[in-house]
Protein backbone atom coordinates (compact mmCIF):
# COMPACT_ATOMS: atom_id res chain seq x y z
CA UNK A 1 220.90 20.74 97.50
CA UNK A 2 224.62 20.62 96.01
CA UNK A 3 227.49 20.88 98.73
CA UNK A 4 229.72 23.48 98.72
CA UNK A 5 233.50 23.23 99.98
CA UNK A 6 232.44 26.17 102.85
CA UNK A 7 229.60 23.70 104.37
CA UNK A 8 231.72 20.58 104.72
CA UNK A 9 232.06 21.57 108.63
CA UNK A 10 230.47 19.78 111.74
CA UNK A 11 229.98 22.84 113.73
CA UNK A 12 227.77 26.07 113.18
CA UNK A 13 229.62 29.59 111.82
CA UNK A 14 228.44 32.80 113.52
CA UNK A 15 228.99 36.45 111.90
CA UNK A 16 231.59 38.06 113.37
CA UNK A 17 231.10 41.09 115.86
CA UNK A 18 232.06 44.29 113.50
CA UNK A 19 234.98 45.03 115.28
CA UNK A 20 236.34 41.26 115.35
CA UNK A 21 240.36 41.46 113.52
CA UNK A 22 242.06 38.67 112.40
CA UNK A 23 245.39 38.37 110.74
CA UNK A 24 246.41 35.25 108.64
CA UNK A 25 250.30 34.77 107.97
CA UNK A 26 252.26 32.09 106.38
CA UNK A 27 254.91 32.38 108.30
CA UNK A 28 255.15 34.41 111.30
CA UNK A 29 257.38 37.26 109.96
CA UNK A 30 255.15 37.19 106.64
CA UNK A 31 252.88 39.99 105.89
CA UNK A 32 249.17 39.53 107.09
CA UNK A 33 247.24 38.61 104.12
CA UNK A 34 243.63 38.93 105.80
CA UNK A 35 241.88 41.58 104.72
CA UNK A 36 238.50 40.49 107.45
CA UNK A 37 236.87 37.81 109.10
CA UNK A 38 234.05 36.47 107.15
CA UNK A 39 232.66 33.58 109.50
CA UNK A 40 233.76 32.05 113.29
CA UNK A 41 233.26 28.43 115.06
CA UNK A 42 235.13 26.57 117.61
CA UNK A 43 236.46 24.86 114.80
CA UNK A 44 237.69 27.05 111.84
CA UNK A 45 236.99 30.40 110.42
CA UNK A 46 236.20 31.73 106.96
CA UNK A 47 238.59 34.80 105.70
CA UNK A 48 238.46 37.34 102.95
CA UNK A 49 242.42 37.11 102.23
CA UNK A 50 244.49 39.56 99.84
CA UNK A 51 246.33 36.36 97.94
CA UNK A 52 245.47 33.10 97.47
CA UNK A 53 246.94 30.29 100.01
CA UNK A 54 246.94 26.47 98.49
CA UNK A 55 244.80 24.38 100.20
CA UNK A 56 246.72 22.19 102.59
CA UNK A 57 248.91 24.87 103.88
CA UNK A 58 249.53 25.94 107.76
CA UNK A 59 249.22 29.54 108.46
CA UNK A 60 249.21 31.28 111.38
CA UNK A 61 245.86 32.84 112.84
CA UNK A 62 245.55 35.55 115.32
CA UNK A 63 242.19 36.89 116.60
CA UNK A 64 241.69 39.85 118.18
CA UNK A 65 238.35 40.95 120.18
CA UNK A 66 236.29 43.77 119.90
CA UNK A 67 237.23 44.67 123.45
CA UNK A 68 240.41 44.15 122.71
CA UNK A 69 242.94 42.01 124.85
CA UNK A 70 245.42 39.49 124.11
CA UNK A 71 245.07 38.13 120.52
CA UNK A 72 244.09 34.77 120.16
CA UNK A 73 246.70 32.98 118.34
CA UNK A 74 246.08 28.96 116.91
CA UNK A 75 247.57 27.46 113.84
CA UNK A 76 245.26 26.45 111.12
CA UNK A 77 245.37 24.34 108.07
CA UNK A 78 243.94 26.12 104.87
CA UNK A 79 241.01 24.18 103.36
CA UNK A 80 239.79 25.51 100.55
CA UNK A 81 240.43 28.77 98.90
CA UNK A 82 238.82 30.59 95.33
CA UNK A 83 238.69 33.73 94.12
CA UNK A 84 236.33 36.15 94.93
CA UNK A 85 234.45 38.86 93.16
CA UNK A 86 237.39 41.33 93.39
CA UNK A 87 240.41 41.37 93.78
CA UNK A 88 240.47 39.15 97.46
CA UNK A 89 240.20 35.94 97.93
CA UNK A 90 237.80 33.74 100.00
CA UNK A 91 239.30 30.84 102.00
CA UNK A 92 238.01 28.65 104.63
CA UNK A 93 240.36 27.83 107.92
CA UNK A 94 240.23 24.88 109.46
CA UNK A 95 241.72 25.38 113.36
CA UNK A 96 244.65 22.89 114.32
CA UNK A 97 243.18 23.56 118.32
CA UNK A 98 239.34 24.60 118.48
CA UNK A 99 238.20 27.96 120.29
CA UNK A 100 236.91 27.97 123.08
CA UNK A 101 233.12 28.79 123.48
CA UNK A 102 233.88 31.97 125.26
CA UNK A 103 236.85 33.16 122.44
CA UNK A 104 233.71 32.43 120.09
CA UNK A 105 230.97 34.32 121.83
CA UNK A 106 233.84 37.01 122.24
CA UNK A 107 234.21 37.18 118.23
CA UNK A 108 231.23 36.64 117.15
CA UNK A 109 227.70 38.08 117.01
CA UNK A 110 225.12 36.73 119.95
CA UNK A 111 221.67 36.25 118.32
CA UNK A 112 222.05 32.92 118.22
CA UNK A 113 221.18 32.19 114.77
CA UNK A 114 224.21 30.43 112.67
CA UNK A 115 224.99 32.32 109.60
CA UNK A 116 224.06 31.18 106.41
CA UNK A 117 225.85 31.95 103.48
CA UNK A 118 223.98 31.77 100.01
């Protein structure tokens, strides 16, 4: 099977939990340009963004729980981004500091099985 950008990662993705948030800015007083979380790991994210970011950029990423809480925040470096279907477009994050297991398990879904996207 062919590679895709998305599945160049060492780590397994996990759906999000449906009320996971997540806001993507360029710069912090930017407007947030994520329209939802597509995909969590310790070690990036995949977004559903309203413009398209060129690969190699920093943004800022801040997650919020279902529960609610503090937000994470972490800086990220964008990886690869195309556009989708519509009119968003699909980019993958890659985090500059990794999540911790329990800010993963917090945003995403606990069945254990790694999502597959095909």
């Amino acid at each position: 099977p062919r590679l895709r950008l998305g599945d160049q990662r060492a780590d397994d993705r996990r759906r999000p939990r449906g009320a996971a948030w997540v806001e993507v800015r360029v710069n912090p007083i930017g407007p947030d340009l994520a329209v939802a979380l597509a995909d969590v790991s310790a070690e990036g994210i995949g977004v559903w963004l309203t413009d398209p970011v060129q690969p190699g950029r920093e943004v800022e990423v801040s997650l919020v729980r279902p529960e609610g809480g503090t937000p994470v925040r972490v800086p990220a470096e964008v990886r690869w981004c195309a556009q989708g279907a519509d009119w968003t477009y699909r980019a993958g994050l890659r985090l500059l500091s990794q999540l911790a297991e329990c800010d993963v398990a917090d945003l995403s879904l606990s069945d254990g099985d790694p999502f597959e996207d095909h």
